[in-house]
Protein backbone atom coordinates (compact mmCIF):
# COMPACT_ATOMS: atom_id res chain seq x y z
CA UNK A 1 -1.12 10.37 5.15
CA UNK A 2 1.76 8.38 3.73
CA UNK A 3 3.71 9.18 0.40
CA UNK A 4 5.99 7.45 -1.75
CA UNK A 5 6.57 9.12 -4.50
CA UNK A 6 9.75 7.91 -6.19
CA UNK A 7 11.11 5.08 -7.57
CA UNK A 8 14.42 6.18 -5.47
CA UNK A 9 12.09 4.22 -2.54
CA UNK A 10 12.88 0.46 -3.51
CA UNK A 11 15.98 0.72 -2.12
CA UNK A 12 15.16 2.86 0.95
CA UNK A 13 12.62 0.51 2.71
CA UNK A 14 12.44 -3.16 2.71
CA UNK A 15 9.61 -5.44 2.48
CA UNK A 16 9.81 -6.55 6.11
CA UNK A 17 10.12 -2.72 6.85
CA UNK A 18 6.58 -1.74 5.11
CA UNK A 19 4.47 -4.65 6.47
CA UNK A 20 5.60 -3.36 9.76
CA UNK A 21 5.16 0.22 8.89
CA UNK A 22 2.07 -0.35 7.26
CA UNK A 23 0.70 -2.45 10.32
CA UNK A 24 1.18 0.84 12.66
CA UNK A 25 -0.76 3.27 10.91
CA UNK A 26 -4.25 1.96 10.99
CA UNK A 27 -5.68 5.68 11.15
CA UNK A 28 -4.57 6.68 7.71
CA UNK A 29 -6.80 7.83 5.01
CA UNK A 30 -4.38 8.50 1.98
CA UNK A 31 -2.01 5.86 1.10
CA UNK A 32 0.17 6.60 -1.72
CA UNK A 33 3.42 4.41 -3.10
CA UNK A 34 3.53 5.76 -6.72
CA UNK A 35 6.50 4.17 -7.95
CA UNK A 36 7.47 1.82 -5.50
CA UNK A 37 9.17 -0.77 -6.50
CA UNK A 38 9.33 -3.45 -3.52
CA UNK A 39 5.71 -3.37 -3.10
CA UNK A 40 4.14 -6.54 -3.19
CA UNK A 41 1.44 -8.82 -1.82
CA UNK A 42 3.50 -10.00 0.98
CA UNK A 43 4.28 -5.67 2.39
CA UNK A 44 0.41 -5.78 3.07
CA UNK A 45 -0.05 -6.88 6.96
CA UNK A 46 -1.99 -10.54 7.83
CA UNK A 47 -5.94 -10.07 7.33
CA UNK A 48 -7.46 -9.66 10.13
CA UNK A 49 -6.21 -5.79 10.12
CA UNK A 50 -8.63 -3.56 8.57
CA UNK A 51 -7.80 0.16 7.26
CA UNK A 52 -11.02 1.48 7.91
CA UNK A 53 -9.81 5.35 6.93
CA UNK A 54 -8.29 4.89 3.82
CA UNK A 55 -10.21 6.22 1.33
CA UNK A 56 -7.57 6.87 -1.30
CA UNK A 57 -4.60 4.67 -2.38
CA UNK A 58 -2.19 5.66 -5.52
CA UNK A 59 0.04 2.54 -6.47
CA UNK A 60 0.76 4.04 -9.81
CA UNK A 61 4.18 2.61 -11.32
CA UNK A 62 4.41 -0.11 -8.87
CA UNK A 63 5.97 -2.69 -11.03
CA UNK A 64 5.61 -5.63 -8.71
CA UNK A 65 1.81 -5.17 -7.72
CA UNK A 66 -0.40 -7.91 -9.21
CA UNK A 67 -3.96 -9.04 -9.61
CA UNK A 68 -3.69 -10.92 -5.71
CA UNK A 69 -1.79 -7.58 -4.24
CA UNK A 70 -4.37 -5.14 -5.07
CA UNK A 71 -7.42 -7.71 -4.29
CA UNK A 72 -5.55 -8.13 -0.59
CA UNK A 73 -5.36 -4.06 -0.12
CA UNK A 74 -8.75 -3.94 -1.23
CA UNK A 75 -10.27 -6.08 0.75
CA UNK A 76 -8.16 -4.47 4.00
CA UNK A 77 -9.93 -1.08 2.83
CA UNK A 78 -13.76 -0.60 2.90
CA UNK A 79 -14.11 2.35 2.54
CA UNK A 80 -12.14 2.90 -0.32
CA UNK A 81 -13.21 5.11 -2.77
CA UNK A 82 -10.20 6.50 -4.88
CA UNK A 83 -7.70 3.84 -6.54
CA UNK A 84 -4.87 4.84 -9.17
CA UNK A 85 -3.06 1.83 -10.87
CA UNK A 86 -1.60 3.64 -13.53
């Protein structure tokens, strides 16, 4: 399980930082950045990488996701069942 859960996180972790975090934890099921601010298509890892156990991902408040960010994450998670945008 990985939380962000402030918009105090944008300048805590860079984008670099997240792909590469993000790219390690492959065994996740909850993935939660509610208000993070340097979240963007380009934190997600290359395709190819799969999160098979994420079943539940909260990107509320994230300012900088788009239409191609969330269609990338989605696609890297098939089993998702749980998505919050808000």
């Amino acid at each position: 399980r990985l939380h962000f859960t402030s918009r105090a996180n944008r300048n805590l972790i860079s984008e670099p930082a997240l792909r590469a975090l993000l790219s390690s934890c492959g065994e996740m099921n909850e993935l939660w950045f509610r208000g993070c601010g340097v979240l963007t298509v380009h934190s997600f890892p290359e395709e190819g990488l799969l999160f098979n156990g994420i079943t539940s991902l909260n990107f509320s408040e994230c300012v900088q996701m788009d239409d191609s960010a969330i269609e990338r994450i989605a696609q890297l998670c098939p089993n998702l069942t749980s998505l919050d945008l808000s």
